[in-house]
Structure formats: C-alpha cells, structure tokens
C-alpha atoms as a PDB file:
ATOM      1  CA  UNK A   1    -122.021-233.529  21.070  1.00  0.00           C
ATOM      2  CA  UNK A   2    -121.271-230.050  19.196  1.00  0.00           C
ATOM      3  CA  UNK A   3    -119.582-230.074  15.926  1.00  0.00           C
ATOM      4  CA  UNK A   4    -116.341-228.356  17.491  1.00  0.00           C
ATOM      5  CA  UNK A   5    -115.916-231.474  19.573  1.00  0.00           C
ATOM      6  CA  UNK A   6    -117.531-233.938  17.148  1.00  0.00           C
ATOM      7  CA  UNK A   7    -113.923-235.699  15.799  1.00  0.00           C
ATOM      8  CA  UNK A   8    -112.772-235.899  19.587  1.00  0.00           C
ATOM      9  CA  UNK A   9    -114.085-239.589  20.155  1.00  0.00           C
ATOM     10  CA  UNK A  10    -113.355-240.535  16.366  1.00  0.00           C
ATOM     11  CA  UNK A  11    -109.584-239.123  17.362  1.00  0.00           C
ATOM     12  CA  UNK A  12    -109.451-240.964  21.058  1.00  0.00           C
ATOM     13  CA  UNK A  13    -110.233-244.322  19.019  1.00  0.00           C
ATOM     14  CA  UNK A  14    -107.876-243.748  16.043  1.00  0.00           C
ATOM     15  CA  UNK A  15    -105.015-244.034  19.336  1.00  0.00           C
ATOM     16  CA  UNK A  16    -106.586-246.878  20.767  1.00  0.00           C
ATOM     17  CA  UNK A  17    -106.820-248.785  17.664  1.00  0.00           C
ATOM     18  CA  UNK A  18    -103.288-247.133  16.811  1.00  0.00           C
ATOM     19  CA  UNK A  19    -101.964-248.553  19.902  1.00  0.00           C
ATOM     20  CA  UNK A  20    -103.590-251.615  19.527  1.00  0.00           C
ATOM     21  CA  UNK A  21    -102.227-252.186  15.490  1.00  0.00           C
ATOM     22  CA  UNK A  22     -98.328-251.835  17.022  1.00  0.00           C
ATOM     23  CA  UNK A  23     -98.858-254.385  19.540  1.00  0.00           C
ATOM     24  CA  UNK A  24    -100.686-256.873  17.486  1.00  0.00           C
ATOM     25  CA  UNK A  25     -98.200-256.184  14.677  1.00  0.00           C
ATOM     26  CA  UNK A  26     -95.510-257.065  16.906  1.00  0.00           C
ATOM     27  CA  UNK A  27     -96.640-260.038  18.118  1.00  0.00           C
ATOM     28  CA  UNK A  28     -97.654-260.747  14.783  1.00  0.00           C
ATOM     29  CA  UNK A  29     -94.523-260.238  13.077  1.00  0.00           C
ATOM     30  CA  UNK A  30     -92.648-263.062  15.152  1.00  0.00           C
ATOM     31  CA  UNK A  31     -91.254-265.714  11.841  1.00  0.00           C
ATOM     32  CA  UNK A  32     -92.518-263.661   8.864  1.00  0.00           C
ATOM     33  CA  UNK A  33     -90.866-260.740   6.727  1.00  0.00           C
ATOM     34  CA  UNK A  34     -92.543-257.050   7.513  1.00  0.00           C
ATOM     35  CA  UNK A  35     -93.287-256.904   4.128  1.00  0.00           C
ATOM     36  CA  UNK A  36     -95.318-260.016   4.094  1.00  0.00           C
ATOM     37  CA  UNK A  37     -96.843-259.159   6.901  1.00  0.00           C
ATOM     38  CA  UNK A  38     -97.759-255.424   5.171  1.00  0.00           C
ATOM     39  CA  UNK A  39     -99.445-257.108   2.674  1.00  0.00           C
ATOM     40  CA  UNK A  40    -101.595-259.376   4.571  1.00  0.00           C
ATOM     41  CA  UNK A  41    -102.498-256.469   6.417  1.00  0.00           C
ATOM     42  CA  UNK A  42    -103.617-254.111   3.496  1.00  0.00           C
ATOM     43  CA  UNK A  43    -105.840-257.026   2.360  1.00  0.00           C
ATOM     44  CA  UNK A  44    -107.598-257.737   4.938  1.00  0.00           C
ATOM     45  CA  UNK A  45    -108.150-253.834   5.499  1.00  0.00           C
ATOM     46  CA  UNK A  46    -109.789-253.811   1.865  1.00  0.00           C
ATOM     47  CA  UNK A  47    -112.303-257.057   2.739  1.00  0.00           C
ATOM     48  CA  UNK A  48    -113.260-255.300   6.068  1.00  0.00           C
ATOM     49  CA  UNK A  49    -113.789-251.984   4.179  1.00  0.00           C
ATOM     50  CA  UNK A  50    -115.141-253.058   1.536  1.00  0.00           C
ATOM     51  CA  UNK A  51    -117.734-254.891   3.871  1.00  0.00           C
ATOM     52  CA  UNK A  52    -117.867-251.670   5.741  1.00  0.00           C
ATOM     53  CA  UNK A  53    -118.887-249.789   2.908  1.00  0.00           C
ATOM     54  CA  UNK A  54    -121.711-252.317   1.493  1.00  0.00           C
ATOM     55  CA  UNK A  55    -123.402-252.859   4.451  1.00  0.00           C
ATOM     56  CA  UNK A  56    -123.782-248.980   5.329  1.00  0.00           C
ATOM     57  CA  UNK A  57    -125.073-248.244   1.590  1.00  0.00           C
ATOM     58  CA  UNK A  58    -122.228-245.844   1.425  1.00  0.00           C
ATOM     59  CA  UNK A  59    -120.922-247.140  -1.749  1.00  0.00           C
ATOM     60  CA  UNK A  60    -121.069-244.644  -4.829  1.00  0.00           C
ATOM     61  CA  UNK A  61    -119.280-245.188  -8.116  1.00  0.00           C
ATOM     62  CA  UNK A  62    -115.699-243.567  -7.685  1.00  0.00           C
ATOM     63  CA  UNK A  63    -115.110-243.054 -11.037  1.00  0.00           C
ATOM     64  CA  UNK A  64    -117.305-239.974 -10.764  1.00  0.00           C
ATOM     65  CA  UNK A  65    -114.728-238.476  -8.609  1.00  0.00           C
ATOM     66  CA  UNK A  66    -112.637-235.573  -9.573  1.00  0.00           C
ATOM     67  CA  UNK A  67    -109.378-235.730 -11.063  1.00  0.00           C
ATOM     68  CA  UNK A  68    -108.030-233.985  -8.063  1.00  0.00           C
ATOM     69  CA  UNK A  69    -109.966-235.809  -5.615  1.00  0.00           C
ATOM     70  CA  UNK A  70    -108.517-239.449  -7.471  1.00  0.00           C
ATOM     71  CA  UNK A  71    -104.950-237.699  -7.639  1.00  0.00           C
ATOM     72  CA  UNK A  72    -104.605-237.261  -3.742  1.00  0.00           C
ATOM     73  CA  UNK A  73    -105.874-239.966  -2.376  1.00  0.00           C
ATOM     74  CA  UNK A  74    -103.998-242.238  -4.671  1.00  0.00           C
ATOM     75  CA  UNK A  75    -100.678-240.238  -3.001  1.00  0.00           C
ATOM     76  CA  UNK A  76    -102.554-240.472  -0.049  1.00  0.00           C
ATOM     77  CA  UNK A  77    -102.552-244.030  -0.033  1.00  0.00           C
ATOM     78  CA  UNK A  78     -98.903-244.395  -1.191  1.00  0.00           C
ATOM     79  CA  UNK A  79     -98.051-242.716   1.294  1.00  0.00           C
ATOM     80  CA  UNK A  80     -99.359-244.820   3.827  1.00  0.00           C
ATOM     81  CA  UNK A  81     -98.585-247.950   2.309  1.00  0.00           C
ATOM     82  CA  UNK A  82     -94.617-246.324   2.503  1.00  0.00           C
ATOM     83  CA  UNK A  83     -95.346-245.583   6.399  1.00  0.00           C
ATOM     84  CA  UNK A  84     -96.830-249.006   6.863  1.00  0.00           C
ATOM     85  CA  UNK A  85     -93.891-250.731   5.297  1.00  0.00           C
ATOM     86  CA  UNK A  86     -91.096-248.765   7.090  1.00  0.00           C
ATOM     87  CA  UNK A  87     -93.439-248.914  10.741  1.00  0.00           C
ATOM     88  CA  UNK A  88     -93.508-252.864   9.996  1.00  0.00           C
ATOM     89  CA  UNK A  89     -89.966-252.860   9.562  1.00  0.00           C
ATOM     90  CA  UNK A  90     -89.163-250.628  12.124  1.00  0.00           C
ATOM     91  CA  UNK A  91     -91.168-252.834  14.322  1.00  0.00           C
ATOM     92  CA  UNK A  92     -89.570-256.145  13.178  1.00  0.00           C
ATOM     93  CA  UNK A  93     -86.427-255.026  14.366  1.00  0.00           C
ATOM     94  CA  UNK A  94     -87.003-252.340  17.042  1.00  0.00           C
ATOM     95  CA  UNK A  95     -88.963-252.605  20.476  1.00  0.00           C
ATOM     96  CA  UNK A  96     -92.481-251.388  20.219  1.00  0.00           C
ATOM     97  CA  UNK A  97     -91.673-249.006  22.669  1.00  0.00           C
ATOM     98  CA  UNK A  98     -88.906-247.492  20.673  1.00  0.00           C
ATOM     99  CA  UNK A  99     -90.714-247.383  16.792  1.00  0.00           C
ATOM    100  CA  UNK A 100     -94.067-246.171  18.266  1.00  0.00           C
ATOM    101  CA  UNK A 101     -92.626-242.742  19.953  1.00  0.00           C
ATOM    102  CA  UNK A 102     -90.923-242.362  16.742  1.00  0.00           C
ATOM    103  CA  UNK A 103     -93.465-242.939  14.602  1.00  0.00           C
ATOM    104  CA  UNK A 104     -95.330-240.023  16.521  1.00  0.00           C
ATOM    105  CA  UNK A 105     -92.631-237.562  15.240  1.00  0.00           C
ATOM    106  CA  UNK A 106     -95.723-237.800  12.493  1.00  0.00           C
ATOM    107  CA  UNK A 107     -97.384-235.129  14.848  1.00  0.00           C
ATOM    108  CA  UNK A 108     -95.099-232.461  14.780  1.00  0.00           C
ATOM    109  CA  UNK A 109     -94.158-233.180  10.816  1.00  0.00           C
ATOM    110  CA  UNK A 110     -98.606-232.620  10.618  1.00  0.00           C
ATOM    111  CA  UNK A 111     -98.360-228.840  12.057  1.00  0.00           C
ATOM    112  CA  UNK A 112     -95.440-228.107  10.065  1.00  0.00           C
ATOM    113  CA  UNK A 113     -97.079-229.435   6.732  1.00  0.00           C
ATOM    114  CA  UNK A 114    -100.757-227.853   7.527  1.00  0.00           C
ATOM    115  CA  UNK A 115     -98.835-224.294   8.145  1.00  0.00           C
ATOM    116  CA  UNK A 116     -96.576-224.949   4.627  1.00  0.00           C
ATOM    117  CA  UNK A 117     -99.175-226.599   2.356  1.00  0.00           C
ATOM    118  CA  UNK A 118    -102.671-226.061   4.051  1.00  0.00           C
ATOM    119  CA  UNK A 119    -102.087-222.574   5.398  1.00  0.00           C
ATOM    120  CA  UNK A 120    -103.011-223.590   8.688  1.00  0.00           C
ATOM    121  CA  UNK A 121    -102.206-221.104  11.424  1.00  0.00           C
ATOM    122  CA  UNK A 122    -101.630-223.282  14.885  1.00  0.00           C
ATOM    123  CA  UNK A 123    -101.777-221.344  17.992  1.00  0.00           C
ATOM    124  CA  UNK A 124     -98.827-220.558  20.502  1.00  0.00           C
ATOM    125  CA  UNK A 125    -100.897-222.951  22.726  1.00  0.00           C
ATOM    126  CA  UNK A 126    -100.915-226.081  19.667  1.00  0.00           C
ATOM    127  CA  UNK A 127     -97.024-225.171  19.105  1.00  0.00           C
ATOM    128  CA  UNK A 128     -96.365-225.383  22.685  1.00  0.00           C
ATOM    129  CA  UNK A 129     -97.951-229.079  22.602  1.00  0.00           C
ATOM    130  CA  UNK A 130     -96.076-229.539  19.335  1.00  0.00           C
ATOM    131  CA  UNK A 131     -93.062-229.010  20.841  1.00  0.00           C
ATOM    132  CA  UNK A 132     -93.740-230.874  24.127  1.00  0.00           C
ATOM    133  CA  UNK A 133     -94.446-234.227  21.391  1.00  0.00           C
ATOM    134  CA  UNK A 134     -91.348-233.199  19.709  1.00  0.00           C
ATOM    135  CA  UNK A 135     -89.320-233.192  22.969  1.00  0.00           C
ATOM    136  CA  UNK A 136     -91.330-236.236  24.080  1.00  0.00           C
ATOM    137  CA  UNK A 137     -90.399-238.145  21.163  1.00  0.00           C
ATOM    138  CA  UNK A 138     -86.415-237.351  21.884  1.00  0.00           C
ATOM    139  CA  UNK A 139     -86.896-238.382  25.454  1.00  0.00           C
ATOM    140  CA  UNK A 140     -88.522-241.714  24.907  1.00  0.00           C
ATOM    141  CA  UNK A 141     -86.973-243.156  21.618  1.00  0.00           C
ATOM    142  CA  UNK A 142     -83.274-242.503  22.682  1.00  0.00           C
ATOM    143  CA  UNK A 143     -81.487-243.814  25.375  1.00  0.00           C
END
C-alpha cells in the first residue's frame, strides 16, 4: 500500500472500534455513574497499552521527550479524558443514536482547527464533505 493511502485502514478501524466503544459503553453503562464507568475505562486502556507497548519493544524512556512534545500530549490527553467524560454522560442519558452523530460534530470542529492552528488548507472538495457531516449531524441528532 503507498504512503498516500497508508492511514486509510488505520482510519477505517479507528470507526469500527469507534462504533464499537459507543455500543459497548452503552450497554455497559446500564446501573453505574458515567464517571465511574470513565475511569474503569481509562485503566484498562493503560494495562492494554502498556502491554502493547512492552511486548512490541516500543518502549523508550519518555522523560527524554521535549518539553513541547510532554506539553501537548499532556493537553492532548486532557482533552480526551474531557470528551470521554461528557460522551459517557451524554451516552448515559441520550440514545446512542443521538450522542454518536453529535459527537461527530468533532469532524467539522477538526478542519476548522487544522485551517486556524495547523495552517491546513482543505480543498473545496474536503469542505464540501465537511459540510455534508455538518448538515448530517443536524439531520440525525434532532428530531
């Protein structure tokens, strides 16, 4: 596979495992608070990482890490833990079928972020799909 299509596959099972996390998590969350449920989550990500990560030899000491580099992943990952804690409690009380369209609003908030802070330069093509996502999100998250 060429290198311009290399993250396709990586991308196509990021949704599947995406789609998969909202309907476990919903089944999941039946008797126990989001935020319990959040936590449980997050720890067993960091055993199956950190499993991950010594079994491939890809662990390296990340103290030798730029200040930069440490800076935005730690916003990085409070960021996510924020998303994962409103998603769960979105969840908890919502339908999956309403939270997850809604949470895909994420999308259009990516090309408008990469054009302010990354100076990325989407096409008229990658707006249009923006948009349609936008316009999808509308259609399916309110009645």
């Amino acid at each position: 596979m060429n290198s311009d299509t290399g993250w396709l596959p990586w991308a196509l099972l990021s949704a599947v495992f995406a789609a998969l996390t909202t309907i476990f998590a919903k089944v999941g969350l039946k008797g126990v608070d989001s935020d319990l449920a959040t936590l449980i989550r997050t720890v067993v990500i960091v055993f199956v990482l950190g499993a991950f990560i010594a079994l491939t030899g890809k662990w390296s000491n990340p103290f030798a890490l730029s200040g930069q580099t440490w800076l935005f992943l730690v916003l990085s990952a409070l960021a996510t833990g924020a998303s994962w804690v409103a998603y769960f409690r979105a969840l908890k009380l919502g339908t999956a079928a309403q939270v997850a369209p809604v949470d895909k609003l994420s999308l259009v908030l990516v090309a408008i972020f990469a054009v302010m802070f990354l100076g990325e330069r989407p096409s008229l093509r990658e707006w249009g799909g923006v948009a349609l996502v936008a316009v999808g999100v509308l259609v399916l998250a309110f009645k």
